[in-house]
C-alpha atoms as a PDB file:
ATOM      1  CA  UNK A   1      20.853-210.415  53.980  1.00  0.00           C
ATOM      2  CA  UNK A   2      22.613-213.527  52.100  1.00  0.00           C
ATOM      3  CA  UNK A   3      25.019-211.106  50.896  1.00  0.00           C
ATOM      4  CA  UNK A   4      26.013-209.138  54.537  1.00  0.00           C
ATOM      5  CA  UNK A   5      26.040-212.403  56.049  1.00  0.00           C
ATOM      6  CA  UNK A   6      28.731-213.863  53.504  1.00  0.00           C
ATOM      7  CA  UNK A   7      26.570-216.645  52.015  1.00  0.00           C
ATOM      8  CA  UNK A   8      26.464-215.171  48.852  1.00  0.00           C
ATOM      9  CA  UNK A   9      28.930-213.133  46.808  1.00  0.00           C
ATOM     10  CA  UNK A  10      28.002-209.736  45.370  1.00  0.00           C
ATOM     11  CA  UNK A  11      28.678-209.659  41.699  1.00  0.00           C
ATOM     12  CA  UNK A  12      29.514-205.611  41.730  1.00  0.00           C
ATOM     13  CA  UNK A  13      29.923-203.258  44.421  1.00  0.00           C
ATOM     14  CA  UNK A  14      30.667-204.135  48.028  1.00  0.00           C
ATOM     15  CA  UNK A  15      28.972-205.175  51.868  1.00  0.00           C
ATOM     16  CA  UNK A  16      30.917-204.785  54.849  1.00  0.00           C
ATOM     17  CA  UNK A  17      29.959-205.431  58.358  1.00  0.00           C
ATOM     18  CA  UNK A  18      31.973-203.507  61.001  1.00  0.00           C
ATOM     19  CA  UNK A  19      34.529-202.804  58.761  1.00  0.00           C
ATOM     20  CA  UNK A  20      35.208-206.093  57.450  1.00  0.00           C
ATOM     21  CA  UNK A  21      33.766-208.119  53.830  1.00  0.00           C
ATOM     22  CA  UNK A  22      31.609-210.886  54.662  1.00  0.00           C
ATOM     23  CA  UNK A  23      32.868-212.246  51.220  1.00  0.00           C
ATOM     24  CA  UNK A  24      36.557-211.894  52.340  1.00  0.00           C
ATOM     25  CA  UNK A  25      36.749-212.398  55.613  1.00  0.00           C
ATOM     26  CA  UNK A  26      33.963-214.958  56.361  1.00  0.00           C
ATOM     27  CA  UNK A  27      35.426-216.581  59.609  1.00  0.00           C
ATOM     28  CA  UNK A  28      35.786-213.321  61.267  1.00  0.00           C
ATOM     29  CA  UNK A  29      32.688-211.899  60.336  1.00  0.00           C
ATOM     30  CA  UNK A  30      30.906-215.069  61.089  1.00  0.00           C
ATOM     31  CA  UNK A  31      32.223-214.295  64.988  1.00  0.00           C
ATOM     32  CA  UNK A  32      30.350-211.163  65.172  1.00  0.00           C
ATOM     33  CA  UNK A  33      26.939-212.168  63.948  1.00  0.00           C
ATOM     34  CA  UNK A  34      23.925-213.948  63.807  1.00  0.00           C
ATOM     35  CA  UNK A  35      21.492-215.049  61.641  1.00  0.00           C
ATOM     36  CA  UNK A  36      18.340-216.663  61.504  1.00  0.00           C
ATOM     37  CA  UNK A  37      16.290-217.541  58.404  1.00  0.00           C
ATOM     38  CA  UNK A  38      12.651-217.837  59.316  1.00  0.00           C
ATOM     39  CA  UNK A  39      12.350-221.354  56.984  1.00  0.00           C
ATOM     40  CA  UNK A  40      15.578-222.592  57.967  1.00  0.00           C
ATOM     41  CA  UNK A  41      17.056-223.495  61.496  1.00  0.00           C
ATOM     42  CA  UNK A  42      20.728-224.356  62.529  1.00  0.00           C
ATOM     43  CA  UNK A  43      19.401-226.832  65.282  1.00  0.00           C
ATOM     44  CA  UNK A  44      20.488-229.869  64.719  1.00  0.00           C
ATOM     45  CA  UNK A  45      16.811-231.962  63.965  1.00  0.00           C
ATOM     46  CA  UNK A  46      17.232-235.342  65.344  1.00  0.00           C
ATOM     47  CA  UNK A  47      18.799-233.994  68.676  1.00  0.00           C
ATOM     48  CA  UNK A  48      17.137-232.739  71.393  1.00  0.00           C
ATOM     49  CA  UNK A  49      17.985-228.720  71.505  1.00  0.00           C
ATOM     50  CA  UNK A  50      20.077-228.146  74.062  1.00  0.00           C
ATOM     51  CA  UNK A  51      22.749-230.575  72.608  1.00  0.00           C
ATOM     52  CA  UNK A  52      22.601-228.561  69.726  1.00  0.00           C
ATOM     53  CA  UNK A  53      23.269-225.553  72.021  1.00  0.00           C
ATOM     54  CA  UNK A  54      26.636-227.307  73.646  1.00  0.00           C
ATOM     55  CA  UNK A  55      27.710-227.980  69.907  1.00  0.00           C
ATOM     56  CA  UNK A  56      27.261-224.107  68.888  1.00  0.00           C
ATOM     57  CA  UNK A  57      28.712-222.820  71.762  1.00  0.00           C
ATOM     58  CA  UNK A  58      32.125-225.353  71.557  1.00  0.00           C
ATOM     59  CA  UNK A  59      31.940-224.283  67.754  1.00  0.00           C
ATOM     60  CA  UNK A  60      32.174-221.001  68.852  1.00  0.00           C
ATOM     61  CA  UNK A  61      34.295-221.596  71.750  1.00  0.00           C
ATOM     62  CA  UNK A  62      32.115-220.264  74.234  1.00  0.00           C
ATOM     63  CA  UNK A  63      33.689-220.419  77.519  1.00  0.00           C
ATOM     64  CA  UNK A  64      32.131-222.243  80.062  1.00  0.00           C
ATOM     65  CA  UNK A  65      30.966-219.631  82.564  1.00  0.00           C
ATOM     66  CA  UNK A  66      29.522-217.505  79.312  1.00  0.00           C
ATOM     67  CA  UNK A  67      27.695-220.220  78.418  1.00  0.00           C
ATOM     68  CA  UNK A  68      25.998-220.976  81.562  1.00  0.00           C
ATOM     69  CA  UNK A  69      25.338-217.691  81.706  1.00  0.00           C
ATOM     70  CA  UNK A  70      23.714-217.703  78.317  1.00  0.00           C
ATOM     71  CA  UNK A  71      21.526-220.877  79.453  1.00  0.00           C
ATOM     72  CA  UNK A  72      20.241-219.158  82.125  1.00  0.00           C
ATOM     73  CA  UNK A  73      19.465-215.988  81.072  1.00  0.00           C
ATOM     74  CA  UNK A  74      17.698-217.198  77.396  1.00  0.00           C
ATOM     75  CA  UNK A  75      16.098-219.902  79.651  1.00  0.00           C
ATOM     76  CA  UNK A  76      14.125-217.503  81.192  1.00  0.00           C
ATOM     77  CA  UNK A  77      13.725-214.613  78.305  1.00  0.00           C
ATOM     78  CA  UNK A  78      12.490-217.016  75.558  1.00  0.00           C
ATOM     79  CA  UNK A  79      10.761-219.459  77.612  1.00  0.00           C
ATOM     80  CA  UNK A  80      13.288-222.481  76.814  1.00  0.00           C
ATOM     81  CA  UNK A  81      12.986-224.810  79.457  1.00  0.00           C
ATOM     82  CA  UNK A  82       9.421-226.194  78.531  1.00  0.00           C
ATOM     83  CA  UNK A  83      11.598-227.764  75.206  1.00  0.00           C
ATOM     84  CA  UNK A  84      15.273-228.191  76.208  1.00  0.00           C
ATOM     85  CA  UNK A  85      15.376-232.053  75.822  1.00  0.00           C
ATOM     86  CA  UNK A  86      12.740-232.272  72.731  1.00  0.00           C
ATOM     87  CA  UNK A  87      14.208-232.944  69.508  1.00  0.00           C
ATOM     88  CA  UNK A  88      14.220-229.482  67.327  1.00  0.00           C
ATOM     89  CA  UNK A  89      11.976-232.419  64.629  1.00  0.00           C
ATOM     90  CA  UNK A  90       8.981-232.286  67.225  1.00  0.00           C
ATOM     91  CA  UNK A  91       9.283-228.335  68.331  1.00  0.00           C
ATOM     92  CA  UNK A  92       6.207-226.147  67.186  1.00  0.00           C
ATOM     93  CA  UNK A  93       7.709-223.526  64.791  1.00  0.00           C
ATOM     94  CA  UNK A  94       7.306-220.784  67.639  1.00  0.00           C
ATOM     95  CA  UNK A  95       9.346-222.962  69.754  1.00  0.00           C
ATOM     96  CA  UNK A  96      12.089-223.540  66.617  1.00  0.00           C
ATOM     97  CA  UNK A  97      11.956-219.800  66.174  1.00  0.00           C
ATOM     98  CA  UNK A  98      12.780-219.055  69.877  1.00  0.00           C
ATOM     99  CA  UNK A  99      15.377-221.915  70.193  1.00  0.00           C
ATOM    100  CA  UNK A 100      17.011-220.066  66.480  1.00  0.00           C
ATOM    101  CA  UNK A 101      17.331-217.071  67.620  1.00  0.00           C
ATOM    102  CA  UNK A 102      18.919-217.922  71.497  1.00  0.00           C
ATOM    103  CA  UNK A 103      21.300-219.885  69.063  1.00  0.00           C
ATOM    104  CA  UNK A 104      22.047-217.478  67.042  1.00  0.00           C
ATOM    105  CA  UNK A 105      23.067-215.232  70.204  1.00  0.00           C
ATOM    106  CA  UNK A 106      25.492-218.127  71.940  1.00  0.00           C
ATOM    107  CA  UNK A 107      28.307-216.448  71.218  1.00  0.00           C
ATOM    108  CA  UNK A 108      27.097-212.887  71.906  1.00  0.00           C
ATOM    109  CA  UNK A 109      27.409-211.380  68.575  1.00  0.00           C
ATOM    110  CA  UNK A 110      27.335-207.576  68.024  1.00  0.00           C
ATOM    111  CA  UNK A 111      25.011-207.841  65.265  1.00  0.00           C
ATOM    112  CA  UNK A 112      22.239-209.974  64.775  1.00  0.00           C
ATOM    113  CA  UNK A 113      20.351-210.817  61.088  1.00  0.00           C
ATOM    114  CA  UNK A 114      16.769-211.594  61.418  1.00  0.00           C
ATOM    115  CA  UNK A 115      15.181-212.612  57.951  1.00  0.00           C
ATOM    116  CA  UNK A 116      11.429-212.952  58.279  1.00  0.00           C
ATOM    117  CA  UNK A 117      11.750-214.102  62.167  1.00  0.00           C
ATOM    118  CA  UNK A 118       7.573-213.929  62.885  1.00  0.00           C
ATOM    119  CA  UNK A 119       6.413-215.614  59.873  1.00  0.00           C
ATOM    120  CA  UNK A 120       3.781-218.078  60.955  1.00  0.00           C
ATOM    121  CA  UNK A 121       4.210-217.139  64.569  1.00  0.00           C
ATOM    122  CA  UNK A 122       0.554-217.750  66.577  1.00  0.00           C
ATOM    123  CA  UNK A 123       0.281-213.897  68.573  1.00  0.00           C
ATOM    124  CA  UNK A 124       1.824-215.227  71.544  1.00  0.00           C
ATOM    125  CA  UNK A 125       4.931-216.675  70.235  1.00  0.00           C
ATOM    126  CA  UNK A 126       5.513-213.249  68.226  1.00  0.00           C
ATOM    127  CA  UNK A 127       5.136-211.216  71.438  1.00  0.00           C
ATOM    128  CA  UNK A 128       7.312-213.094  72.973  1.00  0.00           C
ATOM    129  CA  UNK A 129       9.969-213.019  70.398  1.00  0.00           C
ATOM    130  CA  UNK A 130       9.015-208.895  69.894  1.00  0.00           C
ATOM    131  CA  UNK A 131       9.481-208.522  73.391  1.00  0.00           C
ATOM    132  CA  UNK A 132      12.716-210.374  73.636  1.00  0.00           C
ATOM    133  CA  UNK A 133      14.114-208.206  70.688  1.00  0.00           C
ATOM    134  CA  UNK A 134      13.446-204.944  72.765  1.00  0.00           C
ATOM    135  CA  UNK A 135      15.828-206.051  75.509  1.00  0.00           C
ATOM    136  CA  UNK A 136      18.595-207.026  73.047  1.00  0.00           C
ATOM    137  CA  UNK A 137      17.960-203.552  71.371  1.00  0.00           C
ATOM    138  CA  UNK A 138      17.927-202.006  74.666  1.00  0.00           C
ATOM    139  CA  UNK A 139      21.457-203.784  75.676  1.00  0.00           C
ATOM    140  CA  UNK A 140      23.364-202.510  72.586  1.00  0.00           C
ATOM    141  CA  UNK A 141      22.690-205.244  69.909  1.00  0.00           C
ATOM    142  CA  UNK A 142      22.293-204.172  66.200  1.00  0.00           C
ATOM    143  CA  UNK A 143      19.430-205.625  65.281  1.00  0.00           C
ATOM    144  CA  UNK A 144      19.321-205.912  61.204  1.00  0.00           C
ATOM    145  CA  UNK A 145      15.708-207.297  60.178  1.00  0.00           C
ATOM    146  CA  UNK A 146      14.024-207.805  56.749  1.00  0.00           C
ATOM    147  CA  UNK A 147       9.880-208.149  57.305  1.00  0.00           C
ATOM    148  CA  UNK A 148       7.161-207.933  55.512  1.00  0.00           C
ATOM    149  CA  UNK A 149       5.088-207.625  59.221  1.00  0.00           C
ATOM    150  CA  UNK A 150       5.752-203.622  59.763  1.00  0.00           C
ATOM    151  CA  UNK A 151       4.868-204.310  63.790  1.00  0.00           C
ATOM    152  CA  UNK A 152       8.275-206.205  63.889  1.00  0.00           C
ATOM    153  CA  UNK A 153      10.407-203.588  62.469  1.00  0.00           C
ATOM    154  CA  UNK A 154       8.453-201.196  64.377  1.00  0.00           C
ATOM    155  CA  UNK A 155      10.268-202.578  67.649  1.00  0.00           C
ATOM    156  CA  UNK A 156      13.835-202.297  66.322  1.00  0.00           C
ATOM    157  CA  UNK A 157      14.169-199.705  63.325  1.00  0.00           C
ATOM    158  CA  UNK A 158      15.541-196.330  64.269  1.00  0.00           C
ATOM    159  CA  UNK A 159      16.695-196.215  60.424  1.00  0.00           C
ATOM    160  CA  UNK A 160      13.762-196.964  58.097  1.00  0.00           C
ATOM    161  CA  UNK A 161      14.627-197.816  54.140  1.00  0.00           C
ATOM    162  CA  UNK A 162      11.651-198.287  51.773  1.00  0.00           C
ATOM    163  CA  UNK A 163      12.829-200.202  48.449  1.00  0.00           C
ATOM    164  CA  UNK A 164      10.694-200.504  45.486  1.00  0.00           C
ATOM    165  CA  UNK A 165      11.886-202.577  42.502  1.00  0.00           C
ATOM    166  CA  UNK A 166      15.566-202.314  43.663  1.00  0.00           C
ATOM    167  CA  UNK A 167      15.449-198.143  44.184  1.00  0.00           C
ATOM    168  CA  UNK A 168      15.871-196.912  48.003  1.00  0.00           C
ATOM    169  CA  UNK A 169      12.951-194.528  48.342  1.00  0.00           C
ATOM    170  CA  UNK A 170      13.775-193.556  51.454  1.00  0.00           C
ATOM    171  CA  UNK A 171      16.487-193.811  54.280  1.00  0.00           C
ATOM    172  CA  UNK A 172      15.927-191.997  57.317  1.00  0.00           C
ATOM    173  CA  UNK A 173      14.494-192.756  61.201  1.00  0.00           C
ATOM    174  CA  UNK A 174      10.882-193.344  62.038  1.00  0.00           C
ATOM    175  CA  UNK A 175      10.549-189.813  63.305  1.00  0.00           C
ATOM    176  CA  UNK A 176      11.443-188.329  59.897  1.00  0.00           C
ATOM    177  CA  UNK A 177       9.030-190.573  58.034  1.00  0.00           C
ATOM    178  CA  UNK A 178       6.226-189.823  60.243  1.00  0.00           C
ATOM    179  CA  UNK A 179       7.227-185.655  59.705  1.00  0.00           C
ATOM    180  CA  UNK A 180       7.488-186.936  55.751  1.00  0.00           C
ATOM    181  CA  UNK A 181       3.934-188.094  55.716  1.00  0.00           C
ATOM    182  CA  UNK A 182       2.015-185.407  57.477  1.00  0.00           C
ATOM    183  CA  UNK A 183       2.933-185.824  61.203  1.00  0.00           C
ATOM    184  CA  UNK A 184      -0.221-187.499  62.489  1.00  0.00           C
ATOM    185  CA  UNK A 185       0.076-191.211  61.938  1.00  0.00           C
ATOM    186  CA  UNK A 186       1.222-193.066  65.000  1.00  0.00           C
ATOM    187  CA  UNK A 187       2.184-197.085  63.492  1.00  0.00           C
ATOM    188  CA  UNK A 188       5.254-197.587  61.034  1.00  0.00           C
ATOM    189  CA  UNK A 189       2.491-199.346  58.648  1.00  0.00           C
ATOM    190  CA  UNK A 190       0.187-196.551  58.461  1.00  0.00           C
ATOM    191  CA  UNK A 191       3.400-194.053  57.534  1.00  0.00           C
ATOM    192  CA  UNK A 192       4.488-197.019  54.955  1.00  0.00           C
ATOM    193  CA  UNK A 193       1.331-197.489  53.001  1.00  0.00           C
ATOM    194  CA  UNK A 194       0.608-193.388  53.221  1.00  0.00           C
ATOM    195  CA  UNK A 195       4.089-192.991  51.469  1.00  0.00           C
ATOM    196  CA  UNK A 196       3.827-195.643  48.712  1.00  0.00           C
ATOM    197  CA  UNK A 197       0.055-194.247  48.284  1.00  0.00           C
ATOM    198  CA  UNK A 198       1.605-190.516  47.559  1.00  0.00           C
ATOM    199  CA  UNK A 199       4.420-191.864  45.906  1.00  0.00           C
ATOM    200  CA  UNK A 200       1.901-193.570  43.387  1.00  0.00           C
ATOM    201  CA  UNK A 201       3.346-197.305  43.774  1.00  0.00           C
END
């Protein structure tokens, strides 16, 4: 994720992301997507969150109109209003989690790089962020997410790669790891532990 997202610089081989090397070409890529690290936030942590909001979207040059737009539609989605004026220092991590990832969608990116974006969630705050995710799926977003919860890249994977010790195991949708491991299992976890259990890992 580090390394499609330009923060870090592969030492052989190449990323790209649509088209263009995150190591190269940083400032454009950096327009198209965005990120949130589950232990790290981009809100600014003595201010209260919606000024760090007005500073992301001016960074980003987010025109007016867009951005009220944006306000009013993640408002409502992610629940924001109850914590627009707190400090992101004094926000419950399901609250910094929700207020990451409307920031990381200011600028309506085409992709969007979610590393670990549940961890520590209490149920409701990850339902509400799962459910959120659907509707950006659903409206086009590429949703790129590295989890170790399986029910959160249940909601967004239509392309499934299992890695073990730096090998891809397998690459391929949902539908053709469920046919892979016998055709009955129903949840992404099941299918998971069924093929590293086979696969003798």
């Amino acid at each position: 994720v580090k390394m499609l997202t330009g923060i870090l610089h592969p030492t052989c081989g190449q990323v790209q992301v649509n088209g263009l090397s995150p190591a190269r070409a940083r400032r454009q890529v950096a327009q198209q997507i965005g990120v949130v690290f589950g232990q790290r936030t981009q809100l600014w942590w003595d201010l209260p969150t919606i000024d760090s909001f007005e500073i992301l979207a001016a960074m980003y040059d987010v025109a007016p109109a867009d951005y009220r737009r944006f306000m009013d539609e993640f408002t409502e989605l992610l629940g924001l209003g109850e914590f627009l004026d707190t400090p992101a220092r004094r926000l419950s991590l399901g609250q910094r989690m929700r207020a990451d990832i409307a920031a990381a969608l200011i600028h309506a990116p085409r992709v969007l790089f979610l590393d670990e974006p549940t961890i520590g969630l209490d149920i409701l705050a990850r339902d509400r962020i799962r459910g959120f995710l659907r509707e950006e799926k659903a409206r086009g977003v590429t949703i790129f997410m590295a989890s170790h919860d399986l029910a959160d890249l249940e909601i967004v994977a239509d392309r499934v790669l299992l890695i073990h010790r730096g090998k891809i195991l397998f690459d391929g949708t949902q539908s053709e790891l469920r046919h892979q491991t016998g055709g009955e299992l129903s949840s992404l976890e099941d299918m998971v532990k069924r093929f590293y259990r086979e696969a003798e890992l």
